[in-house]
C-alpha atoms as a PDB file:
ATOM      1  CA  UNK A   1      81.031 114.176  84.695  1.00  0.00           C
ATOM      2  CA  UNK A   2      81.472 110.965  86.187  1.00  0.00           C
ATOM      3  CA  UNK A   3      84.490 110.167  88.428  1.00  0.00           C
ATOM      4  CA  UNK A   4      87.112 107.969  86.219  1.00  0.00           C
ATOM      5  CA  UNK A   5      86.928 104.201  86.924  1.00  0.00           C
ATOM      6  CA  UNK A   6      90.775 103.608  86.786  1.00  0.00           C
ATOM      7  CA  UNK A   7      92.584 106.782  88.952  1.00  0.00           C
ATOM      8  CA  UNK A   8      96.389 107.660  87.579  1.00  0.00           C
ATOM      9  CA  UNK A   9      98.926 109.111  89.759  1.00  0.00           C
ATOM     10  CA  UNK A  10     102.929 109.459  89.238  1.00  0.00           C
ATOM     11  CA  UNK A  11     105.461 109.516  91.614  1.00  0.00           C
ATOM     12  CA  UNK A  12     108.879 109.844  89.656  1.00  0.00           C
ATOM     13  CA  UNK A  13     109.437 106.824  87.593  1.00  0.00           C
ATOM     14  CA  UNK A  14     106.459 105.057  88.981  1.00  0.00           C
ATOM     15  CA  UNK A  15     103.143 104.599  87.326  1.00  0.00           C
ATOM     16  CA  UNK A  16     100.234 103.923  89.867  1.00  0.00           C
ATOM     17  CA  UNK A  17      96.878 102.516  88.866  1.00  0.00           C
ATOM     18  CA  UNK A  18      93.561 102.048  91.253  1.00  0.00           C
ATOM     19  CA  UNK A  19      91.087 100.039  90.545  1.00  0.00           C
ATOM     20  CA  UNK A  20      88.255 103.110  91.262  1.00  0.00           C
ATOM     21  CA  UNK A  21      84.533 101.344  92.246  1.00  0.00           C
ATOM     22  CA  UNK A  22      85.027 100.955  95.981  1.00  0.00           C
ATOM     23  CA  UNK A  23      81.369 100.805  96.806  1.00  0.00           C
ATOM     24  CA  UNK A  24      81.622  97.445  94.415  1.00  0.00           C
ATOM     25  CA  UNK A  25      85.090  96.140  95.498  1.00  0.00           C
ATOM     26  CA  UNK A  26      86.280  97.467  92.633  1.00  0.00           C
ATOM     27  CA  UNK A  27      85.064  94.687  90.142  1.00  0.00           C
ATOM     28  CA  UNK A  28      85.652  94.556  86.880  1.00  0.00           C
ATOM     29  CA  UNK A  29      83.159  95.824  83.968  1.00  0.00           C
ATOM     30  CA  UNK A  30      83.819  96.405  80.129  1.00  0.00           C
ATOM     31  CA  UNK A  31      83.944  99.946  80.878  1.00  0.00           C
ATOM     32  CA  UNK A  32      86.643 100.132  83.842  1.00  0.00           C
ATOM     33  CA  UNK A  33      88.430  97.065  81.666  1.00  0.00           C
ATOM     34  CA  UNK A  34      88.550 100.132  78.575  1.00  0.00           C
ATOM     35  CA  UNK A  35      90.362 102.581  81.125  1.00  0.00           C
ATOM     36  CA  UNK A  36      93.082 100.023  82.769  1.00  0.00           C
ATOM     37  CA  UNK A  37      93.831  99.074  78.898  1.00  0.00           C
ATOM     38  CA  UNK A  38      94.143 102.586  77.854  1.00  0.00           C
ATOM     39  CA  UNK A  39      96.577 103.330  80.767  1.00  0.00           C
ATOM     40  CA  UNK A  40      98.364 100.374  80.581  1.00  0.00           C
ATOM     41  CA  UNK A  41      99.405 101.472  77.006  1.00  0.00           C
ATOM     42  CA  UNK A  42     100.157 104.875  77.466  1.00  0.00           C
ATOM     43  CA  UNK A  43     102.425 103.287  80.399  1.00  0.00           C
ATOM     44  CA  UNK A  44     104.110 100.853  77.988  1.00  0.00           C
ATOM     45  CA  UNK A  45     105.005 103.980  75.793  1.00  0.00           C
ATOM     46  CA  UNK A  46     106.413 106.697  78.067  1.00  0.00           C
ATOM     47  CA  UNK A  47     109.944 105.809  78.454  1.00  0.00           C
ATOM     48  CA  UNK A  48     109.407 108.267  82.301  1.00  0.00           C
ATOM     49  CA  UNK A  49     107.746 105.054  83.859  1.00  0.00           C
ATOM     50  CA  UNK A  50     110.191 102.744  85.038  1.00  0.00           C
ATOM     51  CA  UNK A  51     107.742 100.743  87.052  1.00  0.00           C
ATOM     52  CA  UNK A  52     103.950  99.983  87.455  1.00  0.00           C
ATOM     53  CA  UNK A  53     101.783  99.565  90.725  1.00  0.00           C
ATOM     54  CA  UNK A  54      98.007  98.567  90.635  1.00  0.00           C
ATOM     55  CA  UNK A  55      96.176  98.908  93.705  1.00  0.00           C
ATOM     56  CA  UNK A  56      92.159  99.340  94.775  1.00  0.00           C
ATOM     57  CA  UNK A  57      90.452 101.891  96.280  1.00  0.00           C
ATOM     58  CA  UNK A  58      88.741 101.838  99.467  1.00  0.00           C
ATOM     59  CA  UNK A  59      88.510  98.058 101.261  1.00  0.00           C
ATOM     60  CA  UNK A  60      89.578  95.836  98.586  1.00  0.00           C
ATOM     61  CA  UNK A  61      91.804  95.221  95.823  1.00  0.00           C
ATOM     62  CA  UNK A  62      89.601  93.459  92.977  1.00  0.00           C
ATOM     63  CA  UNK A  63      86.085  91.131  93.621  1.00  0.00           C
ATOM     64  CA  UNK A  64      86.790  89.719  90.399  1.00  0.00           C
ATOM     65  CA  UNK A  65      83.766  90.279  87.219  1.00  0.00           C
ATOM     66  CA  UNK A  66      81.165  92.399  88.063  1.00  0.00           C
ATOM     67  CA  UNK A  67      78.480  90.053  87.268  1.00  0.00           C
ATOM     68  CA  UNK A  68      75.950  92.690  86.824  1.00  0.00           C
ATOM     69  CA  UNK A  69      77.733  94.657  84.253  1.00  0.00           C
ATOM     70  CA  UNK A  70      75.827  94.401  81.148  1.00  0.00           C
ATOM     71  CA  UNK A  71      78.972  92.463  79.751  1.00  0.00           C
ATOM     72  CA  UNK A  72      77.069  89.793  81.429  1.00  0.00           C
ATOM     73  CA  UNK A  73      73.525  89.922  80.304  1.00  0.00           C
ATOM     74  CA  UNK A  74      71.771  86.816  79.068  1.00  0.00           C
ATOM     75  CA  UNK A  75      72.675  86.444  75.217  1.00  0.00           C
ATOM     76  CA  UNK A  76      70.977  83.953  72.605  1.00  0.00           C
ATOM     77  CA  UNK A  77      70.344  80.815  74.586  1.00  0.00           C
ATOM     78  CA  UNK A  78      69.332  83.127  77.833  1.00  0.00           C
ATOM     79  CA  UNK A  79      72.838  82.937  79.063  1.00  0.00           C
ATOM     80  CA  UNK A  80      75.796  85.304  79.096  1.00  0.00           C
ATOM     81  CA  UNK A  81      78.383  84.374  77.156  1.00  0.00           C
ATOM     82  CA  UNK A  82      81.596  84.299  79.786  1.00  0.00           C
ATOM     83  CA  UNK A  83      83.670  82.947  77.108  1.00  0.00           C
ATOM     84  CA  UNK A  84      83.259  86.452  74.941  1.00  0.00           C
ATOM     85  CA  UNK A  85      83.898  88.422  78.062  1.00  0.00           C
ATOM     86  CA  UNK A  86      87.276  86.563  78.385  1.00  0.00           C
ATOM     87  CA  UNK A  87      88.192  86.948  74.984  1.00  0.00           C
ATOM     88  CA  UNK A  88      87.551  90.546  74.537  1.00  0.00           C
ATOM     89  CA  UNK A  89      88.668  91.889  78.030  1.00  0.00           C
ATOM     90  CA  UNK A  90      90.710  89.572  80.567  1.00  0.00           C
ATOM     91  CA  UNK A  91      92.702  88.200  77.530  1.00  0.00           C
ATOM     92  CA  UNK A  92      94.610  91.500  76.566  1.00  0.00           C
ATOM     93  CA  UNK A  93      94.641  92.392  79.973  1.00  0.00           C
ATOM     94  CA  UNK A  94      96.447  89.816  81.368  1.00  0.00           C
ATOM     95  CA  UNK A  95      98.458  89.465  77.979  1.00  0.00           C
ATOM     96  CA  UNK A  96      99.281  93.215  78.428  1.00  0.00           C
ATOM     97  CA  UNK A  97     100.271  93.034  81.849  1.00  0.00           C
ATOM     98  CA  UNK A  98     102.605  90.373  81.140  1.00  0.00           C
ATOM     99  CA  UNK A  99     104.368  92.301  78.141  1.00  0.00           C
ATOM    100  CA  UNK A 100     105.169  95.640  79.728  1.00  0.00           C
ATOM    101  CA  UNK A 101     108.342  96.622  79.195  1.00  0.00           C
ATOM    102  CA  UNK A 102     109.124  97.731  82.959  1.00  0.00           C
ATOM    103  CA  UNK A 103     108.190  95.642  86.500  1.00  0.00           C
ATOM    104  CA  UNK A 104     104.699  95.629  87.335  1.00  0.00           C
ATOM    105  CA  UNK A 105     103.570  95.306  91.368  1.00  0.00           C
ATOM    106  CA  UNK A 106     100.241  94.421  93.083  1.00  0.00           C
ATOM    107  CA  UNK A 107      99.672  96.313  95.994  1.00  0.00           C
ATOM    108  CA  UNK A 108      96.706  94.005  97.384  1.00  0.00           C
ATOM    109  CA  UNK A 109      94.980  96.229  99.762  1.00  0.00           C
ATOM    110  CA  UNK A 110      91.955  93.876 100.264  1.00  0.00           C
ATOM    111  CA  UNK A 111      89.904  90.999  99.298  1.00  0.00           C
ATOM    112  CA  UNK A 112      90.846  89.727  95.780  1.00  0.00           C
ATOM    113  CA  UNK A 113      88.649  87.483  94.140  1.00  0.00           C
ATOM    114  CA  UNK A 114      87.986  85.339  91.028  1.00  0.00           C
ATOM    115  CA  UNK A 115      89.725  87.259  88.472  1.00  0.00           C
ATOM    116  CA  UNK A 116      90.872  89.880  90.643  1.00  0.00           C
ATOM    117  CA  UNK A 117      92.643  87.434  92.437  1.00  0.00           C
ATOM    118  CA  UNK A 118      94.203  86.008  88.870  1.00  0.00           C
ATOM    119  CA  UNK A 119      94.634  89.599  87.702  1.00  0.00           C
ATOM    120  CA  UNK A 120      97.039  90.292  90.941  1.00  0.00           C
ATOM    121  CA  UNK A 121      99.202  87.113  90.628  1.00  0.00           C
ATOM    122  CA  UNK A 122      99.584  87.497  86.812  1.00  0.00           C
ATOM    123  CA  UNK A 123     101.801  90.791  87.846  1.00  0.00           C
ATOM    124  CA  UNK A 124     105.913  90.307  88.721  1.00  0.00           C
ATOM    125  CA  UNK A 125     105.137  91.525  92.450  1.00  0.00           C
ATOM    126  CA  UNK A 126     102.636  90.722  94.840  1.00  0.00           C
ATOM    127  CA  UNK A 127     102.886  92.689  98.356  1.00  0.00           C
ATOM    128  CA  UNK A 128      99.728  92.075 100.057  1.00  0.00           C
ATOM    129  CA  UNK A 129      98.137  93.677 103.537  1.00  0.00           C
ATOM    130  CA  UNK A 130      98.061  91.374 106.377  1.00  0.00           C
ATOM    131  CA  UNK A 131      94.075  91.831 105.910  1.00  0.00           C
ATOM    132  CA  UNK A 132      94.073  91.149 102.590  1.00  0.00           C
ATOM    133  CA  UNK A 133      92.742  87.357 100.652  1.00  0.00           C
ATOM    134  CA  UNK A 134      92.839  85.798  97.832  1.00  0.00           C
ATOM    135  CA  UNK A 135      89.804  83.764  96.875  1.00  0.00           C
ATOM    136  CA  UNK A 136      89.422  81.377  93.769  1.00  0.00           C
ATOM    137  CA  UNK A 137      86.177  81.961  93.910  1.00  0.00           C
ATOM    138  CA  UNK A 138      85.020  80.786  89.984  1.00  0.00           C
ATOM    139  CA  UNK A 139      83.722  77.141  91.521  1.00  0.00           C
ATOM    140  CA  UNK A 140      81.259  78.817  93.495  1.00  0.00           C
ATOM    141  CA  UNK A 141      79.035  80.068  90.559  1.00  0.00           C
ATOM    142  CA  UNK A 142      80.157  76.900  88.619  1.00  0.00           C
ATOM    143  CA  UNK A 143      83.080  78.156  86.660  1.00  0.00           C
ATOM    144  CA  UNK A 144      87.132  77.549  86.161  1.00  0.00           C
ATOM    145  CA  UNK A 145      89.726  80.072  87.198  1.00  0.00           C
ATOM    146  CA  UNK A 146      90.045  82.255  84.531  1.00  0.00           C
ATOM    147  CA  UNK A 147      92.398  85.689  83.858  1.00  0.00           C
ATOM    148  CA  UNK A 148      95.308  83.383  83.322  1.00  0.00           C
ATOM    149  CA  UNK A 149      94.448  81.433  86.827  1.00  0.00           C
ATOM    150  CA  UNK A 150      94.675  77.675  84.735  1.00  0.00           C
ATOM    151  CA  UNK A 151      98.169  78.433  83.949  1.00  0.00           C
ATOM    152  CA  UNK A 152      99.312  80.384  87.384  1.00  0.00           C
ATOM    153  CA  UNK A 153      98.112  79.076  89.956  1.00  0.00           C
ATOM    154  CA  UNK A 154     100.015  75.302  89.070  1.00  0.00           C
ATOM    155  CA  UNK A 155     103.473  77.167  87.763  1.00  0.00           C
ATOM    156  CA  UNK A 156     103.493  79.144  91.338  1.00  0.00           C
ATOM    157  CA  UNK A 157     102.254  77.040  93.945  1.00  0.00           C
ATOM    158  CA  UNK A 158     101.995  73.362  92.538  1.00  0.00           C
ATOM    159  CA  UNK A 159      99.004  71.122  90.822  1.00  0.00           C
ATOM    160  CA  UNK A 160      98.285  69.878  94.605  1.00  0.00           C
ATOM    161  CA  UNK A 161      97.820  73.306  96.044  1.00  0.00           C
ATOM    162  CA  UNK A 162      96.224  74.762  92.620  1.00  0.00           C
ATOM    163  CA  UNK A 163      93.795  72.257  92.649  1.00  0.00           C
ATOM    164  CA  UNK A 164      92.708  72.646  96.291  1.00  0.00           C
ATOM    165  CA  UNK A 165      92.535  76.457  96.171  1.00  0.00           C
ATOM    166  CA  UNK A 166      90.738  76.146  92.641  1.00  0.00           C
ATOM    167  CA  UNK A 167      88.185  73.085  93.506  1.00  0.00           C
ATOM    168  CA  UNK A 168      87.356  74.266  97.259  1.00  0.00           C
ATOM    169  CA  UNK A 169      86.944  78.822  97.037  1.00  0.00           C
ATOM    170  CA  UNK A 170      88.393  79.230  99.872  1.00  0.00           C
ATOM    171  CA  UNK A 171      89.798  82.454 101.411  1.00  0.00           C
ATOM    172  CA  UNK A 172      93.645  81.943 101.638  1.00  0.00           C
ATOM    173  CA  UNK A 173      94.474  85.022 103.982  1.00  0.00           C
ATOM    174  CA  UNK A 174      97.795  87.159 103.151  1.00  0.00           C
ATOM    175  CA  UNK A 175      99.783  85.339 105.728  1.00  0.00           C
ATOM    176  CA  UNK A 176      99.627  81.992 104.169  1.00  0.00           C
ATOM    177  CA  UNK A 177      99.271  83.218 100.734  1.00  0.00           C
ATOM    178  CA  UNK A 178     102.755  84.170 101.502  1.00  0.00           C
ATOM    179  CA  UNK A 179     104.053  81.306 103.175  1.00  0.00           C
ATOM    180  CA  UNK A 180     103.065  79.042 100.363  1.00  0.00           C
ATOM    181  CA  UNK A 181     104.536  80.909  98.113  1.00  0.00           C
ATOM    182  CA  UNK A 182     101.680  81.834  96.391  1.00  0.00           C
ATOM    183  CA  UNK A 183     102.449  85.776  96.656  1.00  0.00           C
ATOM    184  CA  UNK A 184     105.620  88.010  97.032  1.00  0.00           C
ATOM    185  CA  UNK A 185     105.126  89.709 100.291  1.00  0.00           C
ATOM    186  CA  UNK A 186     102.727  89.985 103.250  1.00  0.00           C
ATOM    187  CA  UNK A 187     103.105  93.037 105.492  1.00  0.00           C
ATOM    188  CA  UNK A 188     101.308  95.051 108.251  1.00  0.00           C
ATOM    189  CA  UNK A 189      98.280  97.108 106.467  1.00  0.00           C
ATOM    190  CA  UNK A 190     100.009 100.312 108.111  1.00  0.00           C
ATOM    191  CA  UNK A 191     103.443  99.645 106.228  1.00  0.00           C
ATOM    192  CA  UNK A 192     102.191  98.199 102.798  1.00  0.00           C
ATOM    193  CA  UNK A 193     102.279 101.851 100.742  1.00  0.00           C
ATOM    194  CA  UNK A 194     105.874 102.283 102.351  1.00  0.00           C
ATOM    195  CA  UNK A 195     106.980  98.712 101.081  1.00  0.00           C
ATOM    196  CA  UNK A 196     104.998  99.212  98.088  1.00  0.00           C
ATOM    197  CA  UNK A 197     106.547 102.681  97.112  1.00  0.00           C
ATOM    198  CA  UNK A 198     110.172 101.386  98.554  1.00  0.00           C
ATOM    199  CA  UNK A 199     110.379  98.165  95.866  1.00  0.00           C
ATOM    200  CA  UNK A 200     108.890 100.440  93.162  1.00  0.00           C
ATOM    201  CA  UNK A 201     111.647 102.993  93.697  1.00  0.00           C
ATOM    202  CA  UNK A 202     114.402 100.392  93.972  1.00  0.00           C
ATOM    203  CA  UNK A 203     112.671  98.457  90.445  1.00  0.00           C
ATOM    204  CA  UNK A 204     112.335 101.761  88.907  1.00  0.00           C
ATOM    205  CA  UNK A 205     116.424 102.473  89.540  1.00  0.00           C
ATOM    206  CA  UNK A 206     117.222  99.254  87.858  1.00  0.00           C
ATOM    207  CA  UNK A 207     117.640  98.256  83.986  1.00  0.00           C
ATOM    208  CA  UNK A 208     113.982  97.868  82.617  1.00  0.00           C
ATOM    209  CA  UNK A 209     115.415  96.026  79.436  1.00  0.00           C
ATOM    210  CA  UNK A 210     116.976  93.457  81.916  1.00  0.00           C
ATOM    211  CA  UNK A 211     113.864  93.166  84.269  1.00  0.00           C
ATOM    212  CA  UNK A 212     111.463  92.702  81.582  1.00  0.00           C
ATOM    213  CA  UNK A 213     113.347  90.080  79.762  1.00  0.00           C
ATOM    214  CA  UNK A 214     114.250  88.007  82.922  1.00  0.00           C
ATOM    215  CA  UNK A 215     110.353  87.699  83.267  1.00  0.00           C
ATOM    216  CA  UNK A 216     110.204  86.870  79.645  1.00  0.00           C
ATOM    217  CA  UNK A 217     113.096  84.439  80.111  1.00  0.00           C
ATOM    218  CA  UNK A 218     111.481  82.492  83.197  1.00  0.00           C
ATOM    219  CA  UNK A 219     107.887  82.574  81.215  1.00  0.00           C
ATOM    220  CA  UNK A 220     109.387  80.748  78.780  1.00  0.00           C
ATOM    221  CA  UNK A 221     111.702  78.175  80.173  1.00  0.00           C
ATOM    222  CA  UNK A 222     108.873  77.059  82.460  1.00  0.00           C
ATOM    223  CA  UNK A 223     107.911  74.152  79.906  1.00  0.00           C
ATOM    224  CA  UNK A 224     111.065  73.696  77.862  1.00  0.00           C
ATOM    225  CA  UNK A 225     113.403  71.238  78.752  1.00  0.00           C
ATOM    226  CA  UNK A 226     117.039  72.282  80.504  1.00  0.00           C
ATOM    227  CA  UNK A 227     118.962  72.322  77.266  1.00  0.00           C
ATOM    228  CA  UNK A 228     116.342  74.606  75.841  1.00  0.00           C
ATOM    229  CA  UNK A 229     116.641  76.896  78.866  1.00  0.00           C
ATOM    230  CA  UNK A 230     120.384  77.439  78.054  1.00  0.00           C
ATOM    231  CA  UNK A 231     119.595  78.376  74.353  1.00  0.00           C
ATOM    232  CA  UNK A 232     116.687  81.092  76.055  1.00  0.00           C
ATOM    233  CA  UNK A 233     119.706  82.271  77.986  1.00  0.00           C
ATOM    234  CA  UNK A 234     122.337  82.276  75.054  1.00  0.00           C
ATOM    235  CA  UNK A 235     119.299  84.207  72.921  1.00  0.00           C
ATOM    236  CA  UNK A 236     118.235  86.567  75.561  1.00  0.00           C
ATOM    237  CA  UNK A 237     121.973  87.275  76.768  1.00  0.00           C
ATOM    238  CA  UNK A 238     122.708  88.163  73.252  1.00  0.00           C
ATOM    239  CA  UNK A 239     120.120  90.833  72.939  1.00  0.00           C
ATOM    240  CA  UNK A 240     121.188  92.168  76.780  1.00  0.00           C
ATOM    241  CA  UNK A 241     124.623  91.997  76.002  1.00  0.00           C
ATOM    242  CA  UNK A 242     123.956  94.849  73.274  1.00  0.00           C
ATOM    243  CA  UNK A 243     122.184  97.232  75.229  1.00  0.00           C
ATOM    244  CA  UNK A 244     123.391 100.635  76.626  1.00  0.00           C
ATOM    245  CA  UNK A 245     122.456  99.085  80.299  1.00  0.00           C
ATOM    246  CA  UNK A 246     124.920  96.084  79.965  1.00  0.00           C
ATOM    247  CA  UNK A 247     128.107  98.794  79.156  1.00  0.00           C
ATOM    248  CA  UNK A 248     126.854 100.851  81.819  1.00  0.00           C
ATOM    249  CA  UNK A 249     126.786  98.122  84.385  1.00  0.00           C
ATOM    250  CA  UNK A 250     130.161  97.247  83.484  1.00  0.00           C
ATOM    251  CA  UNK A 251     131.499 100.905  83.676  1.00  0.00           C
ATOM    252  CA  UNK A 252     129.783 101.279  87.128  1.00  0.00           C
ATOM    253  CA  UNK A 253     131.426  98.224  88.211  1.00  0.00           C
ATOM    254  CA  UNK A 254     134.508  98.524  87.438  1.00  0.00           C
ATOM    255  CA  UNK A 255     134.730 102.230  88.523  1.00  0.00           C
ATOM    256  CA  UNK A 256     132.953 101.525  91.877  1.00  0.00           C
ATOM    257  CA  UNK A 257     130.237 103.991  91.198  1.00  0.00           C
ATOM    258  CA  UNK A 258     126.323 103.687  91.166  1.00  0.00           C
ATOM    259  CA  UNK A 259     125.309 102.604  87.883  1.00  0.00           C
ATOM    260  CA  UNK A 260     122.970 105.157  85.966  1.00  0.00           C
ATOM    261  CA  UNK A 261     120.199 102.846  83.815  1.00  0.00           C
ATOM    262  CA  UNK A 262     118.246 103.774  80.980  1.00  0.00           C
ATOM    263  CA  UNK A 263     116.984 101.147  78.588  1.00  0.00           C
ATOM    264  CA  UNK A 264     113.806 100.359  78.303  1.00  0.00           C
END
């Protein structure tokens, strides 16, 4: 039997994925896309994971689309059609990574490129070896940034800075990833599973409800205007203000213990 594409491991409350084709820098095909989506879901549904790491295996984190999956093979016309391979695969992925119910990290071990790149910075956390990169690399092979990258890349770092790293390919290393503010954290290679595992366990301890709906909250008042950001709060607040979480926080407060979380 062949070795699984997408390798699942639990520690406590969190959920770790890696990305499982080392010899290929771990880049996508339909198949390994079919695994990640399966996990994912059974991740969204067991109220035991509190919080999500992806990582790669072996030298990098994701080299993007596997462009000799057969995914990719030349369709009517005698091209591939790239648009289908969106639609069917990087869409849900990047839609379900964005809807899980509990903080999702990157632990960027490596080179991450194209989509793999996208696929990292579509996650809540980045935390990214001092080794690692992030490469745009779509304009090389005469594509856009796809996996979500249009919308990203501007909302996090700017149109200036999205456009350069978009137009030009170029490696951005870890260091200035994170001093543009393009990614969460960058740390020495020796300490990034300790960081990793240390902000997983701290996420994991704190009110998934909350977490997930602060992304949601921020997702959405990105493009509405300020008065419509108050309304998202007012909305979101309400729904909060009902859960379990919100009268244990209280409690905990008020009787100066550690508060005990367990919405989801």
């Amino acid at each position: 039997m062949s070795e699984s594409l997408i390798l699942i491991a639990d520690d406590g409350p969190v959920r770790t994925f890696t990305l499982n084709r080392p010899t290929a820098l771990n880049s996508f095909t339909g198949a390994m896309h079919g695994e990640l989506r399966i996990g994912l879901e059974a991740a969204a549904a067991d109220a035991r994971v509190r919080c999500v790491v992806i990582t790669g295996a072996g030298r990098g984190f994701c080299a993007g689309q596997d462009l000799n999956d057969p995914e990719m093979a030349p369709a009517e016309g005698g091209a591939p059609d790239v648009g289908a391979v969106i639609d069917r695969h990087y869409k849900p992925l990047a839609l379900r990574i964005r809807r899980m119910p509990v903080p999702v990290i990157a632990m960027v071990n490596g080179v991450a490129a194209g989509a793999g790149a996208n696929f990292a910075l579509g996650c809540d956390f980045v935390i990214a070896a001092r080794s690692a990169s992030f490469i745009q690399a779509f304009s090389k092979i005469g594509l856009i940034p796809d996996c979500g990258g249009t919308w990203l890349l501007p909302r996090i770092v700017g149109r200036a800075m999205a456009i350069g790293l978009a137009m030009t390919g170029d490696k951005l290393p870890a260091e200035e990833a994170q001093r543009i503010g393009l990614i969460w954290r960058c740390v020495d290679d020796a300490a990034l599973k300790e960081e990793t595992r240390a902000l997983a366990m701290k996420l994991a301890a704190m009110p998934s409800a909350a977490l997930a709906a602060t992304r949601l909250a921020i997702d959405e008042a990105m493009p509405a205007t300020y008065a419509e950001a108050l309304s998202i709060e007012a909305r979101v607040q309400g729904q909060l203000g009902r859960c379990g979480d919100f009268a244990e926080g209280v409690q905990a407060f008020q009787h100066k213990r550690a508060p005990v979380f367990r919405d989801r």
